[in-house]
N, C-alpha and C. Protein backbone atom coordinates (compact mmCIF):
# COMPACT_ATOMS: atom_id res chain seq x y z
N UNK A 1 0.84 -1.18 0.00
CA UNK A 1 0.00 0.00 0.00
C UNK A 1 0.89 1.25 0.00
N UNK A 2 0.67 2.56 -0.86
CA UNK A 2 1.45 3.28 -0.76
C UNK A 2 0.39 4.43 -0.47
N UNK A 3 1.19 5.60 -0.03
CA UNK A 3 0.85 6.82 1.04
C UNK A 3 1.85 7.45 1.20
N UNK A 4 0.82 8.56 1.45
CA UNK A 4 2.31 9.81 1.46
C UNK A 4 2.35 10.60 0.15
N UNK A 5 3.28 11.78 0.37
CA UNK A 5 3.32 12.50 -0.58
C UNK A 5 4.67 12.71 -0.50
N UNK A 6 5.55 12.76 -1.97
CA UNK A 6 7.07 13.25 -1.77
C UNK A 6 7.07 14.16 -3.00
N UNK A 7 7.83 15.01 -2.60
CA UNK A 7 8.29 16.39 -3.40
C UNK A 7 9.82 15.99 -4.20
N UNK A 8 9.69 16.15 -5.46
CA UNK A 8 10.65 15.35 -6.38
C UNK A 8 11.21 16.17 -7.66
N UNK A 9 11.94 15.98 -7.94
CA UNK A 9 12.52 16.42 -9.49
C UNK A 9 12.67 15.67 -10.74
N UNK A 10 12.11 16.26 -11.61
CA UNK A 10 11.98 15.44 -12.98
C UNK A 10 14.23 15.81 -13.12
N UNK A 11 14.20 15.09 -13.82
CA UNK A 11 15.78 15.64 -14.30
C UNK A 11 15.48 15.99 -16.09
N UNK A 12 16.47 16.66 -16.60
CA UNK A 12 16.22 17.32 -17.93
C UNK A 12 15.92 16.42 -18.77
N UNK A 13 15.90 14.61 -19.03
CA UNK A 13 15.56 13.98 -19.98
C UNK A 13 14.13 13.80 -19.57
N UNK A 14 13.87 13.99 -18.62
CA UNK A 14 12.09 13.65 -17.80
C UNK A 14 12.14 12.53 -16.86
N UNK A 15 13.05 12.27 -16.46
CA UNK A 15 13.00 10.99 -15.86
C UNK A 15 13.12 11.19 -14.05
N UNK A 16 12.53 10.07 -13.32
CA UNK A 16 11.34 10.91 -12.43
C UNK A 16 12.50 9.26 -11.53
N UNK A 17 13.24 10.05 -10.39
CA UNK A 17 13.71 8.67 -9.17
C UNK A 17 12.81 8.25 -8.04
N UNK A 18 12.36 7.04 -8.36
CA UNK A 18 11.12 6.53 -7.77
C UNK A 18 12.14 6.85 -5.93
N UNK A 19 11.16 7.04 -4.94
CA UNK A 19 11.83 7.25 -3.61
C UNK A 19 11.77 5.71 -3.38
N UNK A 20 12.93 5.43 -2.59
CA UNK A 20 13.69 3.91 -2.30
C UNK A 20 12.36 3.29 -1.18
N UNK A 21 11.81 3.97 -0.42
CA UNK A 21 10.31 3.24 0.23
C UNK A 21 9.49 2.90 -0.59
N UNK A 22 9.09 3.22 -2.15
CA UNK A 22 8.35 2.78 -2.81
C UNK A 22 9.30 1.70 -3.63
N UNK A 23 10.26 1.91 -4.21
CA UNK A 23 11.26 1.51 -5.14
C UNK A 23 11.13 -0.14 -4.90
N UNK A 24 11.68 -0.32 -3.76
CA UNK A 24 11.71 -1.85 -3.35
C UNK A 24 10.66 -2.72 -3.26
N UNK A 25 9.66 -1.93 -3.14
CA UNK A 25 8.41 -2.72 -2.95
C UNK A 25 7.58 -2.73 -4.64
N UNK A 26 8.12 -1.81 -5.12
CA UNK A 26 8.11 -2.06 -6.71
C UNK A 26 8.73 -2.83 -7.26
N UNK A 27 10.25 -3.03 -7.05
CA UNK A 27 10.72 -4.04 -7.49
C UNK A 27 10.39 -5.14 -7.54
N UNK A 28 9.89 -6.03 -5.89
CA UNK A 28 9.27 -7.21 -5.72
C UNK A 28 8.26 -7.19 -6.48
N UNK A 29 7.30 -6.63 -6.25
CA UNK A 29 5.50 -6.75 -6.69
C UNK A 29 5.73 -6.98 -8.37
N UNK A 30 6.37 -6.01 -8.77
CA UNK A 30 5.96 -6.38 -10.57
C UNK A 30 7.64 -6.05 -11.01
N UNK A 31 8.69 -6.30 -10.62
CA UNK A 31 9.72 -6.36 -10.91
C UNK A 31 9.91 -4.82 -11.86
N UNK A 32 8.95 -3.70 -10.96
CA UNK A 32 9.75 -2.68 -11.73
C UNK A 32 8.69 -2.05 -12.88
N UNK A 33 8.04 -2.75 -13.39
CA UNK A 33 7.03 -2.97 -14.50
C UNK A 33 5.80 -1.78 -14.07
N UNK A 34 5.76 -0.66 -14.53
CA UNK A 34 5.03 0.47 -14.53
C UNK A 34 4.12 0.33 -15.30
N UNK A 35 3.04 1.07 -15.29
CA UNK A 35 2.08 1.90 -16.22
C UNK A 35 1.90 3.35 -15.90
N UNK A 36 1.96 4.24 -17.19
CA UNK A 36 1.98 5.62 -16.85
C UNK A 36 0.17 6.05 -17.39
N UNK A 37 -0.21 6.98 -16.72
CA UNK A 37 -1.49 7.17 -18.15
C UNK A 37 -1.61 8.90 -17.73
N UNK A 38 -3.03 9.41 -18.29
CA UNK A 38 -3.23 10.27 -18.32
C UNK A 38 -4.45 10.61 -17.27
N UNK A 39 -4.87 11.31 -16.54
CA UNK A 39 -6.21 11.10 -15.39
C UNK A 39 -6.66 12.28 -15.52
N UNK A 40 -8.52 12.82 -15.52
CA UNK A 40 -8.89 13.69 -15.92
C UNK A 40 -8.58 15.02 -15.01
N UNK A 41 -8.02 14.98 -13.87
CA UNK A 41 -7.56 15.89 -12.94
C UNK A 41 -6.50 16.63 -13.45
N UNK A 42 -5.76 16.48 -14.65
CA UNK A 42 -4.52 16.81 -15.07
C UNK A 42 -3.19 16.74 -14.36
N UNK A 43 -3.34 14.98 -13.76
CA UNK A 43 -2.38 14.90 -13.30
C UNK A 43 -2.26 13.35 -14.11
N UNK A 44 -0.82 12.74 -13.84
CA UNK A 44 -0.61 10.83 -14.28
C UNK A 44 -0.93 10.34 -13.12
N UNK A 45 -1.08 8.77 -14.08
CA UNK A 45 -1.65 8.06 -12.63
C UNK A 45 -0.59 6.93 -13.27
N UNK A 46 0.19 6.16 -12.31
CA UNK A 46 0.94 5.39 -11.94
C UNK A 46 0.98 4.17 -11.44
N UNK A 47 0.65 3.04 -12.15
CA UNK A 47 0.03 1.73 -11.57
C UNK A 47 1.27 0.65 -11.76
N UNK A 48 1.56 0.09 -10.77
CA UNK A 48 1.97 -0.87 -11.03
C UNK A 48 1.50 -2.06 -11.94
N UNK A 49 1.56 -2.25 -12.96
CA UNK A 49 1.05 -3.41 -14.16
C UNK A 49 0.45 -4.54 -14.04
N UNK A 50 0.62 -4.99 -12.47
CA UNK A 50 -0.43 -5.94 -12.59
C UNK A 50 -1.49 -5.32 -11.71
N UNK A 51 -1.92 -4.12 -10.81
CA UNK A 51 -2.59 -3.32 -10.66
C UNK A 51 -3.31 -2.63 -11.53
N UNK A 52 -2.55 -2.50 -12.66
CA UNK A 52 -3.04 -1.43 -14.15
C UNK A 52 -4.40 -2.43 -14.85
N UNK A 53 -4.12 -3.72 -15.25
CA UNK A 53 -4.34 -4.96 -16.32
C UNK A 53 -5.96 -4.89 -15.83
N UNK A 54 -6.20 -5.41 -14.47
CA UNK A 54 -7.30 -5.30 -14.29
C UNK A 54 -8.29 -3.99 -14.96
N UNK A 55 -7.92 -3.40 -14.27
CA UNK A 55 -8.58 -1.70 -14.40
C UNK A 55 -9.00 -1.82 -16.09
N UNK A 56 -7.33 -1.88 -16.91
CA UNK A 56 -7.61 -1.81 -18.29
C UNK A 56 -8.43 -2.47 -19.35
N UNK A 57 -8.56 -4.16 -18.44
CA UNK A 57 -9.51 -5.62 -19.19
C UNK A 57 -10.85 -4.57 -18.47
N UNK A 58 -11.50 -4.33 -18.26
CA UNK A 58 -12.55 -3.54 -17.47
C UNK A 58 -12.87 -2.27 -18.10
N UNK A 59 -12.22 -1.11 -18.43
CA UNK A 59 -12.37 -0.34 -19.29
C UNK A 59 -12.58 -0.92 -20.39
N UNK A 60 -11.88 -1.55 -21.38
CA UNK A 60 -12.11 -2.31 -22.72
C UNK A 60 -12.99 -2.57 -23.13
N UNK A 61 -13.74 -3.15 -21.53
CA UNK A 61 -14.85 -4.51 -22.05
C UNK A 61 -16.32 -3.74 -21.77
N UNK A 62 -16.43 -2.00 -21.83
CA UNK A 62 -17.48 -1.73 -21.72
C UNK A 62 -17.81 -1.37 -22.96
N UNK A 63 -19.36 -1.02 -23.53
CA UNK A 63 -19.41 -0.69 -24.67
C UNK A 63 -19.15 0.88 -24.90
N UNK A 64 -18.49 0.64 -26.13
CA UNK A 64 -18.19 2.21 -27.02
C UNK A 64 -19.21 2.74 -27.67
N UNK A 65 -20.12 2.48 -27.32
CA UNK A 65 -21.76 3.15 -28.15
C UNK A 65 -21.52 4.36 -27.13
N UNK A 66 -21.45 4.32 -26.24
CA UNK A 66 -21.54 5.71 -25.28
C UNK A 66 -20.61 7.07 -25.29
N UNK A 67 -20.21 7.61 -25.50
CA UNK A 67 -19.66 9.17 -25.59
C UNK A 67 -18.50 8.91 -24.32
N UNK A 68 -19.28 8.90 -23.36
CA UNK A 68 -18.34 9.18 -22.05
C UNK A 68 -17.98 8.15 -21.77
N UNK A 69 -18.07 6.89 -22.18
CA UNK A 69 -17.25 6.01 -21.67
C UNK A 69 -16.30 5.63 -22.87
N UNK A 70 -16.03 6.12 -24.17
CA UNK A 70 -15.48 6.23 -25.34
C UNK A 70 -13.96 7.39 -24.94
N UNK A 71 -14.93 8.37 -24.40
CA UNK A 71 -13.99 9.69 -23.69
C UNK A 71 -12.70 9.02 -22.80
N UNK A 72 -13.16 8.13 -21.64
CA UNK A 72 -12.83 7.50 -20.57
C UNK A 72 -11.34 6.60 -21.32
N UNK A 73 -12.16 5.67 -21.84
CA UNK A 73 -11.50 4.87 -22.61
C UNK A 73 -10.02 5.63 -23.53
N UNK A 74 -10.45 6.15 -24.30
CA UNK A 74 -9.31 7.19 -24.83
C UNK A 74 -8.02 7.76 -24.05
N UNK A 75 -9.03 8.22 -22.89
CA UNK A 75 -7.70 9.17 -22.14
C UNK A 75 -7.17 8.22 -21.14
N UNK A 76 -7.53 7.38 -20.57
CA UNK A 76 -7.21 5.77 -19.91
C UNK A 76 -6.02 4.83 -20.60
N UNK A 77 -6.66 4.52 -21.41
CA UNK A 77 -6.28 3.25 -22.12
C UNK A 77 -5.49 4.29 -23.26
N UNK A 78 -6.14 4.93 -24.30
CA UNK A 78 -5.44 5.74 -25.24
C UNK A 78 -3.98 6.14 -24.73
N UNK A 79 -3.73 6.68 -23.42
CA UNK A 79 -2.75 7.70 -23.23
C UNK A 79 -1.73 6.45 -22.12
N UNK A 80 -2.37 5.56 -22.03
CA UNK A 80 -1.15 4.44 -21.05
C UNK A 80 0.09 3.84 -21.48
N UNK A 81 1.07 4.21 -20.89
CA UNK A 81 2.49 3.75 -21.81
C UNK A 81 3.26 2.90 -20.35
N UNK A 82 3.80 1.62 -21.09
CA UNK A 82 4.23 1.07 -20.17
C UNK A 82 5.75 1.84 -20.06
N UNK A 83 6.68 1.41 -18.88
CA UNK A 83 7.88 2.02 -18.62
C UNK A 83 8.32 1.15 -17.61
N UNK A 84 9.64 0.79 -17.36
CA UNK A 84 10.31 -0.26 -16.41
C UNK A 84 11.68 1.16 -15.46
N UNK A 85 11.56 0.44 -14.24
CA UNK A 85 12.12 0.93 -13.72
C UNK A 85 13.66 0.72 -13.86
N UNK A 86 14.91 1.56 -14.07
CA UNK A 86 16.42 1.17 -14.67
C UNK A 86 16.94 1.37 -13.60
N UNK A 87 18.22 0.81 -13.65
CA UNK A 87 19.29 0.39 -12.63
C UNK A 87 19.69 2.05 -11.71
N UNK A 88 18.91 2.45 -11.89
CA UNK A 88 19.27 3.99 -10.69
C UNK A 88 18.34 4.39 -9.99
N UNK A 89 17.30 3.46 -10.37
CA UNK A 89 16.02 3.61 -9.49
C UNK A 89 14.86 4.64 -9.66
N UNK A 90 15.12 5.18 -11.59
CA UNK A 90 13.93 6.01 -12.67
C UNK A 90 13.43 5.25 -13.68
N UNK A 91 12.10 6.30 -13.64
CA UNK A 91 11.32 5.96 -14.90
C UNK A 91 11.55 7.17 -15.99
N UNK A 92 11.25 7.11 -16.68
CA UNK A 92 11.51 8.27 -18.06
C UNK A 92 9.65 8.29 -18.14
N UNK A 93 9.58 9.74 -18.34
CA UNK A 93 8.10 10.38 -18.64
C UNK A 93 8.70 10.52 -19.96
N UNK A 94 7.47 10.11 -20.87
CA UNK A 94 7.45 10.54 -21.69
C UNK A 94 6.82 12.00 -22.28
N UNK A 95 7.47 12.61 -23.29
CA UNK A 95 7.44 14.09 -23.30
C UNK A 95 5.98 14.54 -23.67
N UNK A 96 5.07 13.33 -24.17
CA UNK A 96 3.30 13.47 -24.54
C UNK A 96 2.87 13.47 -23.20
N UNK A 97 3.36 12.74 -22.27
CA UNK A 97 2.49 12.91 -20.88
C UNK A 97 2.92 13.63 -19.55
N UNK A 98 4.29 14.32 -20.08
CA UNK A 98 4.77 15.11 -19.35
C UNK A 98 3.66 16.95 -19.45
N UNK A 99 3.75 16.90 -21.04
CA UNK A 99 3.22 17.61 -21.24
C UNK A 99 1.65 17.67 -20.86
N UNK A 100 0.94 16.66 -21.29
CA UNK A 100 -0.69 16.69 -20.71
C UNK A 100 -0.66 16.81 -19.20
N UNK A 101 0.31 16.55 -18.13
CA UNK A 101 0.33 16.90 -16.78
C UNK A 101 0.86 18.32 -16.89
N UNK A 102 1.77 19.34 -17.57
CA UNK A 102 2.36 20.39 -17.64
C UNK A 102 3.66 19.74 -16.58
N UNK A 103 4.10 18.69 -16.09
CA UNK A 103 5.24 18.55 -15.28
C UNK A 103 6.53 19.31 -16.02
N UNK A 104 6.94 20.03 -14.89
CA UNK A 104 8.63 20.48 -15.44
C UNK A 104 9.35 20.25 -14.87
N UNK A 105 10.32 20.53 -13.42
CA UNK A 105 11.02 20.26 -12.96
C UNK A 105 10.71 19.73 -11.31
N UNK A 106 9.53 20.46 -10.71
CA UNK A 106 9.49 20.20 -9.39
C UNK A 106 8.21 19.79 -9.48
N UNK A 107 8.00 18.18 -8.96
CA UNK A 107 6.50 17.25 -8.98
C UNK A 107 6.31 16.63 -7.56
N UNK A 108 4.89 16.24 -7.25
CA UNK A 108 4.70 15.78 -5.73
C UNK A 108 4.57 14.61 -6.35
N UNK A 109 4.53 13.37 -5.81
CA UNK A 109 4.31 11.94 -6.04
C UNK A 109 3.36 11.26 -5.07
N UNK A 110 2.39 11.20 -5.39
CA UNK A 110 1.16 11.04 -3.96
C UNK A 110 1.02 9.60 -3.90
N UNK A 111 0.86 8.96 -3.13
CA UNK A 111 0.81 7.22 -2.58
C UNK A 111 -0.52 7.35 -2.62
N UNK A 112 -1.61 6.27 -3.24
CA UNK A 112 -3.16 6.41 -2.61
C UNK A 112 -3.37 4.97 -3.11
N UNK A 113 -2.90 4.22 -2.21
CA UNK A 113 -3.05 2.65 -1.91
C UNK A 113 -2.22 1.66 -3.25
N UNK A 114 -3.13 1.24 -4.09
CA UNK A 114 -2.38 0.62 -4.94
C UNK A 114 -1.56 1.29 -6.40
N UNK A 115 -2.18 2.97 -6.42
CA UNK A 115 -1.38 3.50 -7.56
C UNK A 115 -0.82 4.77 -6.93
N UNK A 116 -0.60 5.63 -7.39
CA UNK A 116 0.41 7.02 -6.90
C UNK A 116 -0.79 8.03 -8.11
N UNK A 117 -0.10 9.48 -7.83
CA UNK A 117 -0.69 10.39 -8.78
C UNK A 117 0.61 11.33 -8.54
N UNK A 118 0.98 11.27 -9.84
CA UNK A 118 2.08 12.38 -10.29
C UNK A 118 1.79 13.73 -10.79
N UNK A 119 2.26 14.80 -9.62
CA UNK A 119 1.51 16.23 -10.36
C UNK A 119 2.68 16.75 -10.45
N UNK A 120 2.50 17.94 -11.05
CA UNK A 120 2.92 18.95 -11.21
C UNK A 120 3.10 19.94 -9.88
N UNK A 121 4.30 20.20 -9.33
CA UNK A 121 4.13 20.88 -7.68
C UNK A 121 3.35 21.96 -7.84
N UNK A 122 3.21 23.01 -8.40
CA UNK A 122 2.23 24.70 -8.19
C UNK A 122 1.30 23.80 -8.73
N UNK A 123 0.38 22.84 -9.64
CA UNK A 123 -0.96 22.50 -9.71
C UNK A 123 -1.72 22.05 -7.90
N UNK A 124 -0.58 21.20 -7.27
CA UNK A 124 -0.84 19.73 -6.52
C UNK A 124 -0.70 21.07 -5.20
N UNK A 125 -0.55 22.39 -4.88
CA UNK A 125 -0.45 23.19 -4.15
C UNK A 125 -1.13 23.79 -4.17
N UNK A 126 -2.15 24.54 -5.46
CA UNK A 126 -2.66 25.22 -5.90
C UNK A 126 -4.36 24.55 -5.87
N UNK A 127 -4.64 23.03 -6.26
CA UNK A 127 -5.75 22.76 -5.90
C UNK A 127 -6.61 23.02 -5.04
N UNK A 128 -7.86 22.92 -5.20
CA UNK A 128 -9.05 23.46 -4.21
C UNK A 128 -9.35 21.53 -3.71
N UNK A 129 -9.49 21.81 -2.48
CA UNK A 129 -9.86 21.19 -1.49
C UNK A 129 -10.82 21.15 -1.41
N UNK A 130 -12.02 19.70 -1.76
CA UNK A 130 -13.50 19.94 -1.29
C UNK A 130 -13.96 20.48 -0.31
N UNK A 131 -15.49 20.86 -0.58
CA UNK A 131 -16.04 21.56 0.63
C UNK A 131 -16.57 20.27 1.17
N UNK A 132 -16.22 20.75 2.54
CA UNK A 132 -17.39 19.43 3.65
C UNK A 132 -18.59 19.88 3.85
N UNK A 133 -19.10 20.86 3.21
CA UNK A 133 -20.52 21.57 3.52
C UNK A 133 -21.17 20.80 2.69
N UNK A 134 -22.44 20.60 3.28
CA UNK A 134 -23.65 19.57 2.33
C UNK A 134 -23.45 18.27 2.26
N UNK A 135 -24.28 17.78 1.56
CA UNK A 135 -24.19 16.72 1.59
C UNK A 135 -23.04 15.26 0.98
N UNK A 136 -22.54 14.24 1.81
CA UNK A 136 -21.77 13.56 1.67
C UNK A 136 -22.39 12.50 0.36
N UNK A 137 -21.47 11.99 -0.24
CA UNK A 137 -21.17 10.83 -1.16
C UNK A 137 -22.10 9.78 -0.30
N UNK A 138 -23.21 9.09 -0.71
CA UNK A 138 -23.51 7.84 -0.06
C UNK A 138 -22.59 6.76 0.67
N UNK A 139 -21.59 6.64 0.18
CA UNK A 139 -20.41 5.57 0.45
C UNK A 139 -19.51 6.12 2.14
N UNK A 140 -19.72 7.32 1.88
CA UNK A 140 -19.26 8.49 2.88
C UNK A 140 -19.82 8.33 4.46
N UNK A 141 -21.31 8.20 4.02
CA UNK A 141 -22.19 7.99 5.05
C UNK A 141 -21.94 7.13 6.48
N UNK A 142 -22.21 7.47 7.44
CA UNK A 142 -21.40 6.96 8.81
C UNK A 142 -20.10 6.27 8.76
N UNK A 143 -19.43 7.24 7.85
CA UNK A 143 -17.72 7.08 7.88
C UNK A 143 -17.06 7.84 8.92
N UNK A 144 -16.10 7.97 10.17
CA UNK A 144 -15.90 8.35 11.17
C UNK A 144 -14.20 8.12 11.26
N UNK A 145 -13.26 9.28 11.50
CA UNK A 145 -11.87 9.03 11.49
C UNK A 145 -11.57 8.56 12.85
C-alpha cells in the first residue's frame, strides 16, 4: 500500500527517481514494471502493471456506443504507456504525458493505496480542497476518522 506525498525532481531527460520506500516494494510486486497514463484531474496516474491490467480488461470490455465512456477509454487506455524501472532507481516520462500533466522540474508523487498520482508541484499546491458543507457521497455515510 502506498501513502504519502514526496516532493521530487523530474531531471532534464524527464526521468522521475522513484523514492527507495516505494522503489523496493516495486521491485518485488511487478519487478519494476510500470504503467503511466493520463487522469482527468490533469495529473498521471501510476500503476503498477499488474494493478493497471485489471482496471484496463474492465475499461475495454465496456461498450463504445456511449460518448463518455469512449472519452474514458481514450484518455485511460489511449494515453497508457508502459515504462520499467532502470538500474538507478527512474522511470523516463514521456514528453506526450509530461506535457498533458504540464510537469517540469518540481512534482509531488502522492501514494493512494495501490497506484500514486504524479503532479505537477504549483498544480498539486494550488488545488481546491473539497467543501465538507452539504451533503456527503452515499459511500461516505457513517464514515468516522
Amino acid at each position: 500500500m502506498f501513502q504519502g506525498a514526496a516532493q521530487l525532481n523530474l531531471d532534464s531527460k524527464g526521468r522521475l527517481a522513484i523514492p527507495a520506500r516505494y522503489r523496493d516494494v516495486l521491485l518485488g510486486a511487478c519487478a519494476g514494471n510500470l504503467v503511466l497514463t493520463a487522469d482527468a484531474d490533469g495529473c498521471l496516474l501510476v500503476y503498477p502493471q499488474p494493478d493497471w491490467q485489471p482496471i484496463r480488461d474492465k475499461l475495454l470490455g465496456l461498450s463504445a456506443f456511449n460518448s463518455k465512456t469512449r472519452a474514458l477509454q481514450r484518455l485511460l487506455v489511449g494515453n497508457a504507456e508502459d515504462v520499467v524501472i532502470d538500474g538507478a532507481g527512474r522511470v523516463l516520462i514521456s514528453p506526450n504525458l509530461r506535457s498533458y500533466a504540464t510537469l517540469d522540474k518540481h512534482v509531488v508523487l502522492v501514494g493512494l493505496g495501490k497506484k500514486f498520482e504524479l503532479w505537477d508541484e504549483a498544480k498539486w499546491q494550488a488545488r481546491e480542497l473539497p467543501s465538507m458543507d452539504g451533503e456527503l457521497p452515499p459511500e461516505l455515510e457513517g464514515f468516522s476518522l
